[in-house]
Protein backbone atom coordinates (compact mmCIF):
# COMPACT_ATOMS: atom_id res chain seq x y z
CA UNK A 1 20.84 22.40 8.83
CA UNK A 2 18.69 21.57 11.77
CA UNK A 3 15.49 22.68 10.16
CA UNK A 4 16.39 20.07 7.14
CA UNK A 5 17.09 17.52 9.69
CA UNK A 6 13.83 18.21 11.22
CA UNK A 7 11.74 18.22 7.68
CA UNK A 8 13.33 14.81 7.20
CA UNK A 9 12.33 13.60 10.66
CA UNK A 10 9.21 14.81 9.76
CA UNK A 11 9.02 12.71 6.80
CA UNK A 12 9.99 9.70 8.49
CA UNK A 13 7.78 9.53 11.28
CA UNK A 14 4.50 10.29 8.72
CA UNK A 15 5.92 7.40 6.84
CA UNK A 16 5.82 5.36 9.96
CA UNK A 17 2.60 6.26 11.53
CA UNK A 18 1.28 5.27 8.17
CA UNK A 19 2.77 2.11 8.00
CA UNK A 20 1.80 1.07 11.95
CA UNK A 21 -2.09 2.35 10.75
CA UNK A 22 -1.47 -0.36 8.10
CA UNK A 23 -0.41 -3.09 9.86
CA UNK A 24 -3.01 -2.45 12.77
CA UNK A 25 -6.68 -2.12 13.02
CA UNK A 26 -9.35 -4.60 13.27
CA UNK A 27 -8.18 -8.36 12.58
CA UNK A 28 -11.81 -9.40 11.62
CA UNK A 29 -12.78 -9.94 8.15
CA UNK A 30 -12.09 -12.05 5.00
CA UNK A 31 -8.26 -12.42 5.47
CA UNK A 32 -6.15 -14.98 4.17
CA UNK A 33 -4.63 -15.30 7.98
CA UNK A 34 -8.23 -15.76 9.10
CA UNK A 35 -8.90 -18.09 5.96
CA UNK A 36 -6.19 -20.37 6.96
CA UNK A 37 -7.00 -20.72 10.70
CA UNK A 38 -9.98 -22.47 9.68
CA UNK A 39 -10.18 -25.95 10.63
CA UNK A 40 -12.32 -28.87 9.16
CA UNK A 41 -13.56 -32.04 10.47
CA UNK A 42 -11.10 -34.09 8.72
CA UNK A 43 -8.49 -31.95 9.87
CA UNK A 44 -9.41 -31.78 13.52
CA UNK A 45 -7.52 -33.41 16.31
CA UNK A 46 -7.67 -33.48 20.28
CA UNK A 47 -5.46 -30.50 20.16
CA UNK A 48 -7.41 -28.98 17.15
CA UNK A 49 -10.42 -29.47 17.29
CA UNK A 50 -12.41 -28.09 14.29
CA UNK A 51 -14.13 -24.51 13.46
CA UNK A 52 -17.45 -24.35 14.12
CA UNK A 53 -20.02 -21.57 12.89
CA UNK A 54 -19.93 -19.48 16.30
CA UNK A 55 -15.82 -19.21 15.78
CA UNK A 56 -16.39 -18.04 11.73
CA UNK A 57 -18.48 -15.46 13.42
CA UNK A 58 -15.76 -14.25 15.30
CA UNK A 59 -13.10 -14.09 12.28
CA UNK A 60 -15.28 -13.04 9.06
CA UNK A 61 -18.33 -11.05 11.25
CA UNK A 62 -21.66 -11.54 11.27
CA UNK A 63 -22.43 -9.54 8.01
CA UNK A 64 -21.91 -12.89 5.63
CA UNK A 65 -23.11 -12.41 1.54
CA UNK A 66 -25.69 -14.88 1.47
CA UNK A 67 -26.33 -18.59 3.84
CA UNK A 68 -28.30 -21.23 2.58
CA UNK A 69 -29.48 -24.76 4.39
CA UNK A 70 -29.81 -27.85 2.43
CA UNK A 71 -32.45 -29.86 4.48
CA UNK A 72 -32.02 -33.04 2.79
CA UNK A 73 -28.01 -33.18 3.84
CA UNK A 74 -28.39 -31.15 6.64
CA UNK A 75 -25.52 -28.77 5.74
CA UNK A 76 -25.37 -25.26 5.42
CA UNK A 77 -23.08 -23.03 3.40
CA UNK A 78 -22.41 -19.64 4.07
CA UNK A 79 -20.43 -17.06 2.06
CA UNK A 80 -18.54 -14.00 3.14
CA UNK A 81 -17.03 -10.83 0.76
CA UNK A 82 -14.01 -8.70 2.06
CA UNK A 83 -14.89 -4.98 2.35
CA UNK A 84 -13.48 -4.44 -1.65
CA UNK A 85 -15.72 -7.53 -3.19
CA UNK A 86 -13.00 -8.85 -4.33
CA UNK A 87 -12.35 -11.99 -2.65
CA UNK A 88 -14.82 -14.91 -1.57
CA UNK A 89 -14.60 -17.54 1.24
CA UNK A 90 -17.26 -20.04 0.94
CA UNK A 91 -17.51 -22.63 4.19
CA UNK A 92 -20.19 -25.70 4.23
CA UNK A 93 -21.49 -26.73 8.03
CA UNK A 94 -22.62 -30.33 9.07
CA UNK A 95 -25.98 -28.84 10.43
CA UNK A 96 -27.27 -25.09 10.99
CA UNK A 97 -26.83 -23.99 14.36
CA UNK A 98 -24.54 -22.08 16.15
CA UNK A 99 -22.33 -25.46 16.78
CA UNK A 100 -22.22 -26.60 13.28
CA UNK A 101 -18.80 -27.65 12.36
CA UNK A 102 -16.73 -27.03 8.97
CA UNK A 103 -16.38 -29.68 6.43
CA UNK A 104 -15.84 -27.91 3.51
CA UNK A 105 -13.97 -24.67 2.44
CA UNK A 106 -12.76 -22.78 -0.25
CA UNK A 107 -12.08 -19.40 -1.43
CA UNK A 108 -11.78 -17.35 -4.64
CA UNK A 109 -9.53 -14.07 -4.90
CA UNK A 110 -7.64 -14.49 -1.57
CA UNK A 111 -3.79 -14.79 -1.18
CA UNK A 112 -1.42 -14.66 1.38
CA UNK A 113 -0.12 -11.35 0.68
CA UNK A 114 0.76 -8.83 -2.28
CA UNK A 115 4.06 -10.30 -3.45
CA UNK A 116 1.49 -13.48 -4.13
CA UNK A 117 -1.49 -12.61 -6.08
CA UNK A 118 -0.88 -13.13 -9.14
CA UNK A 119 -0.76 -9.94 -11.21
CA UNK A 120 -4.73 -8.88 -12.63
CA UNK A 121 -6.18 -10.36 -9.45
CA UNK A 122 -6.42 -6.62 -7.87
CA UNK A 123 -7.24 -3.44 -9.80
CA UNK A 124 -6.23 0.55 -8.70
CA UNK A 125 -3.67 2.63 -10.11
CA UNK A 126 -1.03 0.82 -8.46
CA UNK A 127 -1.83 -2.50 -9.85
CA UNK A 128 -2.71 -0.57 -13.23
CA UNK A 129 1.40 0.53 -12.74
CA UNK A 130 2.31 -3.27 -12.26
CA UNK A 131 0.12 -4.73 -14.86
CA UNK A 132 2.20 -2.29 -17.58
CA UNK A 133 5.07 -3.01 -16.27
CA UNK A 134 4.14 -6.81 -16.46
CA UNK A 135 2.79 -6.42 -19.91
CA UNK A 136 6.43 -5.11 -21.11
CA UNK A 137 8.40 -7.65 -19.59
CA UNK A 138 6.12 -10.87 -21.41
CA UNK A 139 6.82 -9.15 -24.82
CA UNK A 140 10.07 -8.21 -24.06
CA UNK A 141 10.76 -11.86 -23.24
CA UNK A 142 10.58 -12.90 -27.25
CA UNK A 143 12.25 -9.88 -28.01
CA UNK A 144 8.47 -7.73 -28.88
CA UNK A 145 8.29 -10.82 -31.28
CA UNK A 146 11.30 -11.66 -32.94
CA UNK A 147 11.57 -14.89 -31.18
CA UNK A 148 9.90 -17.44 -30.88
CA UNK A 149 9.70 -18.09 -27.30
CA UNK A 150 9.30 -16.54 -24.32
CA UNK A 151 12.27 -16.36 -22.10
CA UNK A 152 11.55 -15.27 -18.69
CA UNK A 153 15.45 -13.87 -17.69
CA UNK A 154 15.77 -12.26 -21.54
CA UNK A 155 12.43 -10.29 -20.65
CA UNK A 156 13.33 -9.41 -17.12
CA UNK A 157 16.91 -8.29 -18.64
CA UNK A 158 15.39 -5.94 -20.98
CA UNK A 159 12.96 -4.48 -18.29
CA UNK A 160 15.61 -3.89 -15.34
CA UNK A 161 17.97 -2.13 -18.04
CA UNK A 162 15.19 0.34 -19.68
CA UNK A 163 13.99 1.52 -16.23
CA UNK A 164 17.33 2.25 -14.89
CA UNK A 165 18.35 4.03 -17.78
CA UNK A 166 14.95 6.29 -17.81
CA UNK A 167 15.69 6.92 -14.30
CA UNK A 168 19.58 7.81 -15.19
CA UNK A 169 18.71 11.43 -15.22
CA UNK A 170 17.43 11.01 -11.25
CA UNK A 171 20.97 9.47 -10.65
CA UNK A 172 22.57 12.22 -12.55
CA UNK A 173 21.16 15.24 -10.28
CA UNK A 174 22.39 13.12 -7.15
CA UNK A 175 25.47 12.76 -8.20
CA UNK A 176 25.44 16.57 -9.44
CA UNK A 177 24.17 17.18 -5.76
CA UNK A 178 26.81 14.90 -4.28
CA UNK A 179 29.50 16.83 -6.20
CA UNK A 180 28.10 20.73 -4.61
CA UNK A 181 28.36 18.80 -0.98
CA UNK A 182 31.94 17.94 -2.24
CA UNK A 183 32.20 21.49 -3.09
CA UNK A 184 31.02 23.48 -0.29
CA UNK A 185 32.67 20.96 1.92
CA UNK A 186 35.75 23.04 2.92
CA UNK A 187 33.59 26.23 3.61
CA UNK A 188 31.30 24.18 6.01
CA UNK A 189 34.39 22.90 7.91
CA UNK A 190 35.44 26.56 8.23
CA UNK A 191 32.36 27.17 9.68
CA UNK A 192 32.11 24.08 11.68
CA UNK A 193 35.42 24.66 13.31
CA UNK A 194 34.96 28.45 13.98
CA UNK A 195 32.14 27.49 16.13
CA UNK A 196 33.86 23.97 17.62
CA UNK A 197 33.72 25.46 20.71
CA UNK A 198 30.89 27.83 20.74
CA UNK A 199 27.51 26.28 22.30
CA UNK A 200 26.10 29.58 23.28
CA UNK A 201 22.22 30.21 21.49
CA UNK A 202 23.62 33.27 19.46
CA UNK A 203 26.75 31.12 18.18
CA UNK A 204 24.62 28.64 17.33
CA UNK A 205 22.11 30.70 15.36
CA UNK A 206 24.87 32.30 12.98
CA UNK A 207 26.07 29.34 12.59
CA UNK A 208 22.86 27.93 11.24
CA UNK A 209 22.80 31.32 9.22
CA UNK A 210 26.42 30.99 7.46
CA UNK A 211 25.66 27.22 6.83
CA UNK A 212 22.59 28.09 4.94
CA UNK A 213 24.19 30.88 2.92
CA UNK A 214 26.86 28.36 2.01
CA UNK A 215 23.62 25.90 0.84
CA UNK A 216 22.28 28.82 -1.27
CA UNK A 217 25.43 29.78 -3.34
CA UNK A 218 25.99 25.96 -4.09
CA UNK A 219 22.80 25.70 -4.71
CA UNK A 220 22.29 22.76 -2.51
CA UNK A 221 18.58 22.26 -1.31
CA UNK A 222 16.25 19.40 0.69
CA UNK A 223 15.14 18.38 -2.46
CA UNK A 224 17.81 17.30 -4.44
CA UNK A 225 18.93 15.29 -1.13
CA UNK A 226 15.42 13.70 -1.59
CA UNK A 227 15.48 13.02 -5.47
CA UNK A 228 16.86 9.54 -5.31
CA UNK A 229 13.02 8.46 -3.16
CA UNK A 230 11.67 9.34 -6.98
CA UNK A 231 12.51 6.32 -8.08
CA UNK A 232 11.67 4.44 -4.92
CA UNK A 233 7.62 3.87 -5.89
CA UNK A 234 8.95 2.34 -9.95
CA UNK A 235 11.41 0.29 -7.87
CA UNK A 236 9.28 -1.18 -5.37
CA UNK A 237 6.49 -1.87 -8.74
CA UNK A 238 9.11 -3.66 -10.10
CA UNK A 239 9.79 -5.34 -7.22
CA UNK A 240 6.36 -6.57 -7.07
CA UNK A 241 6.87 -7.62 -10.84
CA UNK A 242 9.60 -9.63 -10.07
CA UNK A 243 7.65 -11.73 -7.05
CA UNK A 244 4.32 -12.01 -8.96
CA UNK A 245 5.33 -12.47 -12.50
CA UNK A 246 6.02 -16.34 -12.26
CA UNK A 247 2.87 -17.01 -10.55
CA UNK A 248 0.59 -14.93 -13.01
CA UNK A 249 -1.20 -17.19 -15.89
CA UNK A 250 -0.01 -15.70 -19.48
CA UNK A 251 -3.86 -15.19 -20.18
CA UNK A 252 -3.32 -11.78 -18.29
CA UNK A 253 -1.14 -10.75 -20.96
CA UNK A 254 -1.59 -13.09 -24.26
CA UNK A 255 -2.90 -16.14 -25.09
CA UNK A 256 -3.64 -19.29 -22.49
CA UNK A 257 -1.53 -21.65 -25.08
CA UNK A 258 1.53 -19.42 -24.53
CA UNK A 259 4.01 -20.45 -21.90
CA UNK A 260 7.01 -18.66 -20.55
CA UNK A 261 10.14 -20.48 -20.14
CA UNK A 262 11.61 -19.54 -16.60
CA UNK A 263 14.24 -21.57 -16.46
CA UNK A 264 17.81 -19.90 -15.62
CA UNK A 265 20.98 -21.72 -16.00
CA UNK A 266 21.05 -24.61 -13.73
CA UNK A 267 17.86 -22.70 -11.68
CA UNK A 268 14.24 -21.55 -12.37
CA UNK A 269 13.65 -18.33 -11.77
CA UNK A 270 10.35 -18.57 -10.20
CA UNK A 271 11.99 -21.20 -7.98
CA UNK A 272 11.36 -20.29 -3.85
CA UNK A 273 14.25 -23.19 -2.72
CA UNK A 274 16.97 -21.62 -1.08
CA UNK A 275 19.77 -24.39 -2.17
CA UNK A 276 19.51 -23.76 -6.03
CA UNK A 277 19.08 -19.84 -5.35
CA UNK A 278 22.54 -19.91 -3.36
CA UNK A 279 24.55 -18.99 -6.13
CA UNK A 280 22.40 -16.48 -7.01
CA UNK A 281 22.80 -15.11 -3.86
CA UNK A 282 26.71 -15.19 -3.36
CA UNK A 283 26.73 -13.00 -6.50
CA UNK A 284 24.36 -10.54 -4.77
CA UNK A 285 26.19 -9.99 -1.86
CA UNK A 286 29.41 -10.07 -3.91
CA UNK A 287 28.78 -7.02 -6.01
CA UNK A 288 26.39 -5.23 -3.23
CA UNK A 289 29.17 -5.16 -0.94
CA UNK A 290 31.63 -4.19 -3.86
CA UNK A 291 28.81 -1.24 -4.51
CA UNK A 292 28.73 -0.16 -0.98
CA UNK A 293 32.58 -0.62 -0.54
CA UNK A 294 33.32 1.96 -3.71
CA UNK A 295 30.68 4.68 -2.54
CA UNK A 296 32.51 4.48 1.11
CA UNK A 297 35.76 4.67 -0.12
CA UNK A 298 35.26 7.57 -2.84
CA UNK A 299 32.97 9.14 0.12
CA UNK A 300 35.83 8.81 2.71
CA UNK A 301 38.51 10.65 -0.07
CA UNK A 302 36.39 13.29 -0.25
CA UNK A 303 36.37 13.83 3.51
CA UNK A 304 39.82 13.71 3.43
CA UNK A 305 40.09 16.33 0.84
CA UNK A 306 37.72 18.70 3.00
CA UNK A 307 39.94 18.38 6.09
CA UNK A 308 38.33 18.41 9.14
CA UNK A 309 35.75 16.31 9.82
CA UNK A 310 33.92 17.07 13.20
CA UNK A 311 32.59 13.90 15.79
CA UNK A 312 29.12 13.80 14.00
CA UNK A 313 30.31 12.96 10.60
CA UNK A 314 32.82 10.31 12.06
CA UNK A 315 29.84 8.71 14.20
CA UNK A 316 27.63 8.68 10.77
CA UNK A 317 30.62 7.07 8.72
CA UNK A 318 30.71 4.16 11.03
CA UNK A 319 27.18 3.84 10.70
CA UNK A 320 26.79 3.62 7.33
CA UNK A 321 29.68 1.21 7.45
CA UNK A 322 27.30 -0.86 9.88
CA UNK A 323 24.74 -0.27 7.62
CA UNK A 324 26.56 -1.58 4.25
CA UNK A 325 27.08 -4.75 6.25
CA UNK A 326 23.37 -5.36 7.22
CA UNK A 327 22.37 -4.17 3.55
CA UNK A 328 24.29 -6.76 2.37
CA UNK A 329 23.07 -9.37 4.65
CA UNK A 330 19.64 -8.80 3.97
CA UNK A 331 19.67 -8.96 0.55
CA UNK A 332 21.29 -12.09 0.46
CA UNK A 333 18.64 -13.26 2.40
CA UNK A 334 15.82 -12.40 0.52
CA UNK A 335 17.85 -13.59 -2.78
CA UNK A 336 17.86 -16.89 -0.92
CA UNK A 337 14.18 -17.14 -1.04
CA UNK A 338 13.57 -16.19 -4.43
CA UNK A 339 15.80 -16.54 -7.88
CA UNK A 340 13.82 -14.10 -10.28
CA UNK A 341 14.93 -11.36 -7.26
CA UNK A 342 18.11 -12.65 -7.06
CA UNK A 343 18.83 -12.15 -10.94
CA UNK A 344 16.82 -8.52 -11.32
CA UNK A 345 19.30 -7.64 -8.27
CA UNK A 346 22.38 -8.84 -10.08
CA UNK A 347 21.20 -6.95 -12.92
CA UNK A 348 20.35 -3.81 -11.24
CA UNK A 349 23.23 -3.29 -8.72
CA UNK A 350 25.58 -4.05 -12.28
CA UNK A 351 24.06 -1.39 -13.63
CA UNK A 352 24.69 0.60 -10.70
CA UNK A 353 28.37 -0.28 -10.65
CA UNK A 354 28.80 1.08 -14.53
CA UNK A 355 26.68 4.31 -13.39
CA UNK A 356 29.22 4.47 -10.45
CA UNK A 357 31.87 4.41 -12.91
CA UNK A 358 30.62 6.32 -15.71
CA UNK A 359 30.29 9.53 -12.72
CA UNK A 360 33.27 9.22 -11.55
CA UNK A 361 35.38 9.14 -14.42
CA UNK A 362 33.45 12.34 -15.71
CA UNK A 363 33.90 13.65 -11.83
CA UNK A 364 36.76 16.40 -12.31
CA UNK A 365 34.77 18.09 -15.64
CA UNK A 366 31.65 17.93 -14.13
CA UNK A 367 32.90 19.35 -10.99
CA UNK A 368 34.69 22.15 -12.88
CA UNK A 369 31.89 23.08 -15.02
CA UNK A 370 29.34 22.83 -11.21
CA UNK A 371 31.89 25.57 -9.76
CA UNK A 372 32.08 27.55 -12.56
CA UNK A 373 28.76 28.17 -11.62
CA UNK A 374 28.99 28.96 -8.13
């Protein structure tokens, strides 16, 4: 048990080392944080006073694409490339020394952050993922033709409801793996109280040793526990779908003439106001917390059924139960913020709810035919 524990640990801090080697690292360069800091004449007040060449330096680097000095207007424009060539920022200076203010900037391929760039802006096999997935949900929208007009909710209906049920198989073998845990449950409290009071190395050790034998003849293994992270890299592309979709011209997918009604019910699915997305929302947190509230209740009927439950499993109960509540929160949140997530959450945690119900109303023949097996 401890060595899983300690695989899993492992996992998680790699995970986060990776993400604080993402977030850190040099701030200089063409960033869209950098972009925006810039300051132009007409912008510039006492308490702002505007960019000059020397500061653009300092943000973007010395290594600009190309500078050139118009003598008869005495301005200068300079433009810098990001490291991938795939965004521009192009300033123009009142003069061409180190002093020389901004009056003029723009930029081409630079956005704020993933979840707004438009989808096509970026290439790699991750955007290649997210540009399929994109590419289904337009024609999906008119029904791969039969209608005609694009609806944005029909589209992101059928997309939500095909991936989940192409990743039903995933939810089966966690659920098969939830039922061996169910399973070997009693034996591990045998186990668990035979050594209650045993903290000695040796005890400890054949503990670890009849725990693990127990694993083996149930088959239970690190991963199956892990499966359900699978579907974790789809989710988060669809994610991304979700954000990006509204924003992305339909000449990515189809013709420029072609439009895509987003329009929801009394909201707009690309809408970002938080007052029309409240509804939305409710219903989020509504059947999250009725998703969470099933899983803890079947979870803690089960425990009861395996009897004793030692201090550890009672301490990780009530923070789950902490956790449900914060899950819940946050997505509300975020649903808030954004309708088109709002509605592919409502969808997706639905469909959750019917695969909830579908496994455990087959729960006592699938658990007969798992222990048949044992």
């Amino acid at each position: 048990m401890k060595t899983k524990n300690k695989i899993i640990a492992m996992i998680i801090m790699v995970m986060l080392v990776l993400g604080v080697a993402a977030c850190g690292g040099d701030t200089k360069g063409v960033t869209y944080k950098n972009y925006s800091s810039i300051v132009t004449v007409s912008e510039a007040t006492d308490s702002k006073p505007a960019s000059t060449f020397e500061d653009l330096i300092l943000l973007f680097g010395g290594d600009y694409t190309s500078s050139t000095h118009d003598e008869n207007t005495n301005t200068r424009v300079v433009v810098w490339e990001d490291a991938d060539k795939t965004a521009t920022v192009t300033i123009t200076f009142d003069g061409n020394d180190t002093k020389s203010k901004v009056i003029e900037r723009t930029s081409e391929g630079l956005y704020e952050s993933a979840y707004k760039t438009p989808i096509g802006e970026k290439t790699g096999i991750w955007e290649w993922i997210i540009l399929q997935l994109g590419y289904f949900t337009f024609y999906a929208s008119s029904l791969f033709g039969v209608l005609n007009v694009n609806l944005y909710w029909l589209g992101l209906l059928i997309m939500t409801l095909v991936i989940r049920t192409l990743g039903w198989p995933i939810y089966a073998k966690t659920n098969d793996m939830s039922i061996k845990m169910q399973l070997a449950q009693p034996e591990l409290n045998k186990i668990q109280e035979k050594y209650r009071n045993k903290q000695d190395q040796a005890s400890q050790q054949r503990m670890q040793m009849e725990t693990m034998e127990v694993y083996k003849r149930y088959k239970i293994n690190l991963f199956g526990c892990l499966m359900p992270l699978l579907q974790m890299p789809i989710f988060i592309a669809m994610y991304q779908v979700v954000q990006r979709f509204p924003i992305t011209p339909m000449n990515v997918f189809t013709d420029a003439s072609v439009t895509m009604n987003t329009g929801f019910l009394w909201t707009d699915l690309g809408n970002t106001s938080w007052l029309p997305n409240l509804p939305l929302a409710l219903v989020v947190a509504g059947l999250m917390f009725l998703s969470q509230w099933l899983t803890t209740k079947r979870t803690q009927a089960t425990q009861k059924q395996g009897g004793y439950q030692n201090p550890k499993a009672q301490q990780t109960q009530k923070t789950m139960k902490y956790m449900m509540y914060f899950m819940v929160v946050m997505m509300a949140y975020i649903s808030i913020g954004n309708a088109g997530i709002a509605f592919y959450w409502i969808i997706g945690t639905a469909y959750q709810l019917f695969q909830s119900y579908v496994g455990h109303r087959n729960l006592g023949k699938r658990k007969d035919q798992l222990s048949s097996k044992v």
